[in-house]
PDB file of N, CA and C in Angstrom:
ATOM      1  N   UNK A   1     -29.017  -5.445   4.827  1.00  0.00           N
ATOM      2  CA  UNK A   1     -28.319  -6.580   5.386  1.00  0.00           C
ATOM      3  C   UNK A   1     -26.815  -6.368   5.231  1.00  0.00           C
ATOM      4  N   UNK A   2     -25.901  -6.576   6.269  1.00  0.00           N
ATOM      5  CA  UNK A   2     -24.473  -6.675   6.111  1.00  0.00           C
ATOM      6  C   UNK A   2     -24.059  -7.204   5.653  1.00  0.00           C
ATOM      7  N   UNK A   3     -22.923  -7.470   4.648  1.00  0.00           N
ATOM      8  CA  UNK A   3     -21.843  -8.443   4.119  1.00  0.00           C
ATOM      9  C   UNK A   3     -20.984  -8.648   5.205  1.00  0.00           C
ATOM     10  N   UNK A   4     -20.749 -10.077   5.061  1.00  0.00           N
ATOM     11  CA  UNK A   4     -19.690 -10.498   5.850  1.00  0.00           C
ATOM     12  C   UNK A   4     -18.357 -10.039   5.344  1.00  0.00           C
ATOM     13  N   UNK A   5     -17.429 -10.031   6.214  1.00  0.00           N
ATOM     14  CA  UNK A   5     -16.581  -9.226   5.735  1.00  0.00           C
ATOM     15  C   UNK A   5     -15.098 -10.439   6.624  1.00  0.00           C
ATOM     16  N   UNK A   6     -13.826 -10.546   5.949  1.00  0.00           N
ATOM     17  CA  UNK A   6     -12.537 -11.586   6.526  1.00  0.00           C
ATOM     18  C   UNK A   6     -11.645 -10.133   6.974  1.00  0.00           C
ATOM     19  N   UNK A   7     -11.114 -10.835   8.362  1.00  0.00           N
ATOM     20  CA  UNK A   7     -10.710 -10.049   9.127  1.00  0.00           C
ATOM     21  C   UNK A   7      -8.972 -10.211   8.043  1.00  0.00           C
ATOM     22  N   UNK A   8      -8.234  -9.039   8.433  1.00  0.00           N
ATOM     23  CA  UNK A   8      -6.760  -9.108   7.508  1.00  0.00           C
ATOM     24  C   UNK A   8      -5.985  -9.228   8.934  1.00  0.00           C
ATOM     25  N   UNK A   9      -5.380 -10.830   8.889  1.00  0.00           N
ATOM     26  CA  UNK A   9      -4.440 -11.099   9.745  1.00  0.00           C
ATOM     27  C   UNK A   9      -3.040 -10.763   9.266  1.00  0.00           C
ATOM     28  N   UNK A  10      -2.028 -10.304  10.277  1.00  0.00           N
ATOM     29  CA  UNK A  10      -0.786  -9.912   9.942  1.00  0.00           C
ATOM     30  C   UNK A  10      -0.281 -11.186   8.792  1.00  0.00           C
ATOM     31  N   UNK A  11      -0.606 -12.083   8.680  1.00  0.00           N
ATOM     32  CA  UNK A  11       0.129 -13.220   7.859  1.00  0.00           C
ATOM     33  C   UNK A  11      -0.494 -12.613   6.338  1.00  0.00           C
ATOM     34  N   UNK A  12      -1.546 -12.175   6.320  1.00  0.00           N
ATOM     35  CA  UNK A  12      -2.640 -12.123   4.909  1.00  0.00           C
ATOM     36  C   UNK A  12      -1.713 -10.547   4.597  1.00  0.00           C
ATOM     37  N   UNK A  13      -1.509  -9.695   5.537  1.00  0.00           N
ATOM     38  CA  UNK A  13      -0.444  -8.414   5.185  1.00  0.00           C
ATOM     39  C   UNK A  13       0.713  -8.826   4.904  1.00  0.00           C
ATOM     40  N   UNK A  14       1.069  -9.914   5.577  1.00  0.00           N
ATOM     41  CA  UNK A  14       2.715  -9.534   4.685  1.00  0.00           C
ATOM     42  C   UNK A  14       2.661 -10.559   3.752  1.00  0.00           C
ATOM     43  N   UNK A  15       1.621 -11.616   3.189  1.00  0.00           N
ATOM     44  CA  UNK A  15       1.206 -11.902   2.000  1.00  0.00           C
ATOM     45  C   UNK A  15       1.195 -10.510   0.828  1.00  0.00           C
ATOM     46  N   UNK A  16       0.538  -9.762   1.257  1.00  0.00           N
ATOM     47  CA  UNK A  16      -0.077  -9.208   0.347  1.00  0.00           C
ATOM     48  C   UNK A  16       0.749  -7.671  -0.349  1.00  0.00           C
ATOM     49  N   UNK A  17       1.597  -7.766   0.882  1.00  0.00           N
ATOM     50  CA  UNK A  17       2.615  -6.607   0.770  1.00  0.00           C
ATOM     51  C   UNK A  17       4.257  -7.037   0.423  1.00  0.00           C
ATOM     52  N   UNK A  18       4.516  -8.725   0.571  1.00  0.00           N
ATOM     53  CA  UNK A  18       5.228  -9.233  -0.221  1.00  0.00           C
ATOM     54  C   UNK A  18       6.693  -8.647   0.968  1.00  0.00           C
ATOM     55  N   UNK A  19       6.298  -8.962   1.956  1.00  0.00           N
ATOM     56  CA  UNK A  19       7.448  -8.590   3.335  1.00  0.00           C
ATOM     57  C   UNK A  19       7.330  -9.941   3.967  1.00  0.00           C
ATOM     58  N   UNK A  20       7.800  -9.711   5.351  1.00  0.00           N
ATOM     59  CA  UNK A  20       8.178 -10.746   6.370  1.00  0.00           C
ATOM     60  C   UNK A  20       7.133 -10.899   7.602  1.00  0.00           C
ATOM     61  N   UNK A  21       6.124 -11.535   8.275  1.00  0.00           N
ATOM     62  CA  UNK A  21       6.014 -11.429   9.374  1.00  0.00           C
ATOM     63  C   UNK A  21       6.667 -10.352  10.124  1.00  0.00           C
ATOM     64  N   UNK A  22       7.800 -10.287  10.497  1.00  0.00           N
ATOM     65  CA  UNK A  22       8.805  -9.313  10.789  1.00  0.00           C
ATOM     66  C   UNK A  22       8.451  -7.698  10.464  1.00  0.00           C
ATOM     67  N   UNK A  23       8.302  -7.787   9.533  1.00  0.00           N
ATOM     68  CA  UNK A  23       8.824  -6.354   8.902  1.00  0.00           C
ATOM     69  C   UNK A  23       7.742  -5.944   9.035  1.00  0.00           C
ATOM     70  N   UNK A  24       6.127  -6.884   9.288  1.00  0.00           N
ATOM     71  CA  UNK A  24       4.859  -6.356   9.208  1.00  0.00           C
ATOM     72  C   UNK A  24       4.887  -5.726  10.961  1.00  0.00           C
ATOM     73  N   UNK A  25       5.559  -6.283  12.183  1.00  0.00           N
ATOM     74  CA  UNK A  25       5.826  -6.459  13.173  1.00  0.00           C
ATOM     75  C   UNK A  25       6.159  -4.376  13.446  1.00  0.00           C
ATOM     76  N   UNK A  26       7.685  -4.835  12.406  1.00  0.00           N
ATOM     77  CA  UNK A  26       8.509  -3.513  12.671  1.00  0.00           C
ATOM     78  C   UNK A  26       7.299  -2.234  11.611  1.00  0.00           C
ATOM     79  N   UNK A  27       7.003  -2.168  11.092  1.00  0.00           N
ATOM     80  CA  UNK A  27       6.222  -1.190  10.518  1.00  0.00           C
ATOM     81  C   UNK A  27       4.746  -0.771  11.691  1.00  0.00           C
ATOM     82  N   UNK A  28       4.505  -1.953  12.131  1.00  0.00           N
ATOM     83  CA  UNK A  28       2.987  -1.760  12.987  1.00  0.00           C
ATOM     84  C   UNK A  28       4.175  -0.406  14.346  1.00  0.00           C
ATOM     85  N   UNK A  29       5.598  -1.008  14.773  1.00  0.00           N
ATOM     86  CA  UNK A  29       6.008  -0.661  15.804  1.00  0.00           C
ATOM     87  C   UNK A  29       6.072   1.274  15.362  1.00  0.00           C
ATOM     88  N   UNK A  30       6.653   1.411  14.070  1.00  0.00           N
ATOM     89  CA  UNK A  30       7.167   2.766  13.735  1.00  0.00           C
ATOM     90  C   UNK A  30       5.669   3.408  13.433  1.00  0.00           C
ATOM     91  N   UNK A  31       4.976   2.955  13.041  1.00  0.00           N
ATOM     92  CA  UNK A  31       3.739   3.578  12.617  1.00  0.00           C
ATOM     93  C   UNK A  31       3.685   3.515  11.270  1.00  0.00           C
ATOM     94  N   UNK A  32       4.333   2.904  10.342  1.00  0.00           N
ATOM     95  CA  UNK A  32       3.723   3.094   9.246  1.00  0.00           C
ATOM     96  C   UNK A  32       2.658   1.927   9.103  1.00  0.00           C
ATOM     97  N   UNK A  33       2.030   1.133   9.567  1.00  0.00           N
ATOM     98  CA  UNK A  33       1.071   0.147   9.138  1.00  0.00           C
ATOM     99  C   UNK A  33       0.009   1.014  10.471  1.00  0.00           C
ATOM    100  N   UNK A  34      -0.961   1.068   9.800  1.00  0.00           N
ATOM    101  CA  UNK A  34      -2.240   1.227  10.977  1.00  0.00           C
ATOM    102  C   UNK A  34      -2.306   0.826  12.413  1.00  0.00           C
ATOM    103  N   UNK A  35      -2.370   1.224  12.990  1.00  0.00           N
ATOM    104  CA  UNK A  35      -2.561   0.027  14.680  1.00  0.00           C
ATOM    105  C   UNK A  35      -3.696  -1.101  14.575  1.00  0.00           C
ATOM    106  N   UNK A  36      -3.246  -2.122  14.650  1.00  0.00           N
ATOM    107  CA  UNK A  36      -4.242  -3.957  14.369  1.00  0.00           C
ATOM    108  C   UNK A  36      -5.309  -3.663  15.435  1.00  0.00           C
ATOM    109  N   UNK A  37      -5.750  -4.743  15.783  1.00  0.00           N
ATOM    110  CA  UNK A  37      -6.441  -5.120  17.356  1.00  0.00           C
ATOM    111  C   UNK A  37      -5.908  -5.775  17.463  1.00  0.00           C
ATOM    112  N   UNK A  38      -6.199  -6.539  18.345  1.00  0.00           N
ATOM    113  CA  UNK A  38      -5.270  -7.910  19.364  1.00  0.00           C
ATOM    114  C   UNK A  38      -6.831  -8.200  19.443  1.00  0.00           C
ATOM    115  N   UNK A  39      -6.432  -9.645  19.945  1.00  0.00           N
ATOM    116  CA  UNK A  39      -7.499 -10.365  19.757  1.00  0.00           C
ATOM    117  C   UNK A  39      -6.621 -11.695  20.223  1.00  0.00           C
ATOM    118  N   UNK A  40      -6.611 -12.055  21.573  1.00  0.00           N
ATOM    119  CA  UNK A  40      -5.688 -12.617  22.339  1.00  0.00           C
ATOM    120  C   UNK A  40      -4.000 -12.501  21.668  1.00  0.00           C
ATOM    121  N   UNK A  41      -3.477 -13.424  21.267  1.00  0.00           N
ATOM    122  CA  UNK A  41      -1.899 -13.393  20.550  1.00  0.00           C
ATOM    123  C   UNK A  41      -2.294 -12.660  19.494  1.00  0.00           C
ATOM    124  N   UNK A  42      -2.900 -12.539  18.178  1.00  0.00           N
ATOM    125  CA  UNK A  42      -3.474 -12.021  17.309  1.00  0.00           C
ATOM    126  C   UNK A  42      -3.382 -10.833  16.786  1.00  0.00           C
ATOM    127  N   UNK A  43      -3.253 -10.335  15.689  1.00  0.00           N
ATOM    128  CA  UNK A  43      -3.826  -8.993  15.678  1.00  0.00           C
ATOM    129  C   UNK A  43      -4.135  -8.869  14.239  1.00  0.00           C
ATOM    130  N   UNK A  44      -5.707  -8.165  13.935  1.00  0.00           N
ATOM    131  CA  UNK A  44      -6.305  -8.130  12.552  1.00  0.00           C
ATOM    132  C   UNK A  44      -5.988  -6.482  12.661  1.00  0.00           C
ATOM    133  N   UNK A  45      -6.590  -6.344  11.288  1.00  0.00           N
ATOM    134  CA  UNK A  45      -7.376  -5.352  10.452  1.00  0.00           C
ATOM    135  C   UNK A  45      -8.548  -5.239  10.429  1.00  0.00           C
ATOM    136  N   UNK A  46      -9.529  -4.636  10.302  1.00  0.00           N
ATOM    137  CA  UNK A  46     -10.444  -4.161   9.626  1.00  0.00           C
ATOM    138  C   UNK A  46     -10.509  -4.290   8.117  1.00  0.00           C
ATOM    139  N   UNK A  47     -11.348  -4.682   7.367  1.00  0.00           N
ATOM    140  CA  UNK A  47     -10.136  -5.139   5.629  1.00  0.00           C
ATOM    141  C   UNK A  47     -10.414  -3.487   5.153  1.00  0.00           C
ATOM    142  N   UNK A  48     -11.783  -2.809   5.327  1.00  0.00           N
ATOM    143  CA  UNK A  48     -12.092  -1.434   5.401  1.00  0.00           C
ATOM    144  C   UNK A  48     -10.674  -0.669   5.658  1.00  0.00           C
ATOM    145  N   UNK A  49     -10.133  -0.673   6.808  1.00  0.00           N
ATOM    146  CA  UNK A  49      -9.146   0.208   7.252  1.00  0.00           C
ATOM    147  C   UNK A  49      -7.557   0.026   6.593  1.00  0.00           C
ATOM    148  N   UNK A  50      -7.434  -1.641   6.169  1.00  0.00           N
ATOM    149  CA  UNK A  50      -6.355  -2.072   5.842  1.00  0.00           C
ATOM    150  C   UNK A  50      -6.473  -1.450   3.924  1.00  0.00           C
ATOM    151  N   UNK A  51      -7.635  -1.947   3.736  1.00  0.00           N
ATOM    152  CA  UNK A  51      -7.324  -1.443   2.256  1.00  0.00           C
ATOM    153  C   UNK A  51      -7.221   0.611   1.786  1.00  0.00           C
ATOM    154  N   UNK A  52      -7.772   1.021   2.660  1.00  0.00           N
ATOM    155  CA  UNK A  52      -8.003   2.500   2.618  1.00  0.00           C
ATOM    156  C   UNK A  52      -6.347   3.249   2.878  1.00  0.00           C
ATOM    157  N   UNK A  53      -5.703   2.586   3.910  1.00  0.00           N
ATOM    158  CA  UNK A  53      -4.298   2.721   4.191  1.00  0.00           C
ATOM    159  C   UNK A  53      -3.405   2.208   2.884  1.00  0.00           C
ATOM    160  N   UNK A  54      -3.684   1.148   2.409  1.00  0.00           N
ATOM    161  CA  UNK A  54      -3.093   0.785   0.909  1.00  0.00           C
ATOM    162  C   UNK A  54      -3.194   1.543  -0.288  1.00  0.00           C
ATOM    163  N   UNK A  55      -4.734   2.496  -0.593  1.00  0.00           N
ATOM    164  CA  UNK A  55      -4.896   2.784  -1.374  1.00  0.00           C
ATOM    165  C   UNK A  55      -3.829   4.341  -1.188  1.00  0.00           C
ATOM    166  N   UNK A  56      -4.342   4.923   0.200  1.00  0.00           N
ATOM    167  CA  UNK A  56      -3.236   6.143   0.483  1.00  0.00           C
ATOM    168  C   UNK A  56      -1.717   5.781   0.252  1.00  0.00           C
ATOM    169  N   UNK A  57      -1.158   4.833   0.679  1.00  0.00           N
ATOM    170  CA  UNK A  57      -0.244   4.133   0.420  1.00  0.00           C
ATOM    171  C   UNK A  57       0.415   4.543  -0.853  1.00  0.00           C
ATOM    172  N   UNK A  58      -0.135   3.659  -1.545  1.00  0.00           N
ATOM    173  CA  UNK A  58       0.047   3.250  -3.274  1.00  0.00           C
ATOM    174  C   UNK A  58      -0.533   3.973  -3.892  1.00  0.00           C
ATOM    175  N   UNK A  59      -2.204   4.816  -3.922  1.00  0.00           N
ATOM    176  CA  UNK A  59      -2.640   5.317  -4.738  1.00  0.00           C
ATOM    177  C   UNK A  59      -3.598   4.472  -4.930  1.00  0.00           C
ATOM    178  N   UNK A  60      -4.163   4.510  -5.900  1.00  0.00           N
ATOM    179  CA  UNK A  60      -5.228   3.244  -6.511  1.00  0.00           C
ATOM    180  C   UNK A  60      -4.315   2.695  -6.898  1.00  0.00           C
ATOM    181  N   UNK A  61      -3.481   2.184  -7.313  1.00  0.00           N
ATOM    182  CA  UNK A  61      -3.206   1.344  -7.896  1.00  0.00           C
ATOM    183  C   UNK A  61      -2.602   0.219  -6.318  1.00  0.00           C
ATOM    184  N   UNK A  62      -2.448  -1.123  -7.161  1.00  0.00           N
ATOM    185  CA  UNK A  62      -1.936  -2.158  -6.153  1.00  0.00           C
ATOM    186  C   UNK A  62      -0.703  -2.649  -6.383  1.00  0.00           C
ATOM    187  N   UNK A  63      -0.102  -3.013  -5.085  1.00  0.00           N
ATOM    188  CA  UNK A  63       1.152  -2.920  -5.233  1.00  0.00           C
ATOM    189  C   UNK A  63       1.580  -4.206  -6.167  1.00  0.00           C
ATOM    190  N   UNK A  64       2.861  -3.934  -6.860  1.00  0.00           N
ATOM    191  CA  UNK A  64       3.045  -5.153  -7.395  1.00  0.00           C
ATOM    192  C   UNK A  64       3.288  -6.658  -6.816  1.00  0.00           C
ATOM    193  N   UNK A  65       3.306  -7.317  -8.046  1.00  0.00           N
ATOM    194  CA  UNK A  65       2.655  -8.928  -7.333  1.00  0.00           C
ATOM    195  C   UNK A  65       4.421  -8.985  -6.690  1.00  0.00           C
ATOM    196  N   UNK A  66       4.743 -10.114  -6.147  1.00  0.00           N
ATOM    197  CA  UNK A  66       5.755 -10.683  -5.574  1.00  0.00           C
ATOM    198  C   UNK A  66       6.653 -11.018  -6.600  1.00  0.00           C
ATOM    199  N   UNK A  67       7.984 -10.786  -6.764  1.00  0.00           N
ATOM    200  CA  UNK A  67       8.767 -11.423  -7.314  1.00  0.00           C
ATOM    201  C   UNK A  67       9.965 -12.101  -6.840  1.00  0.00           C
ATOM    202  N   UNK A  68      10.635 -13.254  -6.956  1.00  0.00           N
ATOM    203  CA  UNK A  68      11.193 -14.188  -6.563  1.00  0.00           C
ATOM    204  C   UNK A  68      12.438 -13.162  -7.190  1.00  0.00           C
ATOM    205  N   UNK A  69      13.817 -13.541  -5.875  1.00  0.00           N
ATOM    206  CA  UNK A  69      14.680 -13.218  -6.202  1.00  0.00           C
ATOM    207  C   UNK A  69      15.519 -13.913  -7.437  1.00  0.00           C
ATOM    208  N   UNK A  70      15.859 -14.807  -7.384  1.00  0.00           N
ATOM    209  CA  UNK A  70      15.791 -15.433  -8.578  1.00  0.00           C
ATOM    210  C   UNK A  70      16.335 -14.912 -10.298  1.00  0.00           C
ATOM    211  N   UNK A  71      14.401 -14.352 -10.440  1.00  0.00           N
ATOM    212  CA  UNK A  71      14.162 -13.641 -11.807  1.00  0.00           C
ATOM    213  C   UNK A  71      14.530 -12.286 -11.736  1.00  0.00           C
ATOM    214  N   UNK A  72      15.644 -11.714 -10.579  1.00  0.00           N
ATOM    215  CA  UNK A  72      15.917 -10.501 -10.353  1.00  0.00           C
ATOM    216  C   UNK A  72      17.173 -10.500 -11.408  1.00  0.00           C
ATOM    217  N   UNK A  73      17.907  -9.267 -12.183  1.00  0.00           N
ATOM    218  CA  UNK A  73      18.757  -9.381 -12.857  1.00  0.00           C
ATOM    219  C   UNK A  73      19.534  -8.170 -11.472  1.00  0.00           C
ATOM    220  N   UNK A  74      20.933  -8.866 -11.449  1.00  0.00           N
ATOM    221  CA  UNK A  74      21.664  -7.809 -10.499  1.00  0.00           C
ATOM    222  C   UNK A  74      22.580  -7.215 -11.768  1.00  0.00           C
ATOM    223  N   UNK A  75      23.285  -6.295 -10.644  1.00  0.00           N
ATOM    224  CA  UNK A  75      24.491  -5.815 -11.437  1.00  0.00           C
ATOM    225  C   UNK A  75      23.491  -4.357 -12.091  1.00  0.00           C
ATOM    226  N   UNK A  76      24.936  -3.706 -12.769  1.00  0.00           N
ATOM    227  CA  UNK A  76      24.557  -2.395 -14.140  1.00  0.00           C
ATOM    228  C   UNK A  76      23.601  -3.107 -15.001  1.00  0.00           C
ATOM    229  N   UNK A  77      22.586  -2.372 -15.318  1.00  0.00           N
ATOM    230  CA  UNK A  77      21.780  -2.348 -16.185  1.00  0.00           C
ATOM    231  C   UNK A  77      22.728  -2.039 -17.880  1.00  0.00           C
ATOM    232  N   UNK A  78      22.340  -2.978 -18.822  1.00  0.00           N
ATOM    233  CA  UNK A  78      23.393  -2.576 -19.936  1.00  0.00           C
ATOM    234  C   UNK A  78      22.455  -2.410 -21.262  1.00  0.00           C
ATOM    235  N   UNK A  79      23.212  -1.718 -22.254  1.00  0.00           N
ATOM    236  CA  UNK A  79      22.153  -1.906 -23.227  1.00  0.00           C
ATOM    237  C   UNK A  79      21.984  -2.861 -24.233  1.00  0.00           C
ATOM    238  N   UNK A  80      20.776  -2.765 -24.674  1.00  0.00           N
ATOM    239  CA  UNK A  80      20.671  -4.263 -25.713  1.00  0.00           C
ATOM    240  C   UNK A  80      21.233  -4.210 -26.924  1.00  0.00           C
ATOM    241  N   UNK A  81      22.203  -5.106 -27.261  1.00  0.00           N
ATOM    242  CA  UNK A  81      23.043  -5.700 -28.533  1.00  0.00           C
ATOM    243  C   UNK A  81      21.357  -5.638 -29.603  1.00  0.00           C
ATOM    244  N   UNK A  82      21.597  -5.323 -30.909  1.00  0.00           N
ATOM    245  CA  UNK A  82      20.752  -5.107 -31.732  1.00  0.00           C
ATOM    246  C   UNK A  82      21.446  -6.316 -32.747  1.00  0.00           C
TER     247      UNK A  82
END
């Protein structure tokens, strides 16, 4: 029997890759993201094809979670006062 399986909509990729609508847009255009289907306005993944491209991607490992600019420290990195 098959498992059902959730199609990976461009919104669930640049969730998951921590980009823009946009940038999921411009990567599908250059080739680095897989070619989607269309599926009228639409366009999925395969989650098969989307995760296999991630793992080549990254490796096994997954990419890191999202971080808010925010908790970013800018500037020279300095060293720590003891």
């Amino acid at each position: 029997m098959n498992t059902p399986y959730k199609l990976v909509t461009k919104e669930a990729a640049a969730e998951l890759l921590c980009v823009s609508k946009r940038t999921i847009d411009n990567w599908i255009s250059d080739g680095t993201l897989p070619m989607p289907t269309n599926i009228g306005r639409r366009v999925y993944w395969h989650p098969d094809v989307f995760r296999s491209w991630e793992d080549g991607k990254f490796g096994v490992l997954t990419p890191p979670e999202c971080t808010k600019t925010s908790q970013l420290r800018r500037g020279r990195p300095r060293a720590q006062m003891a």
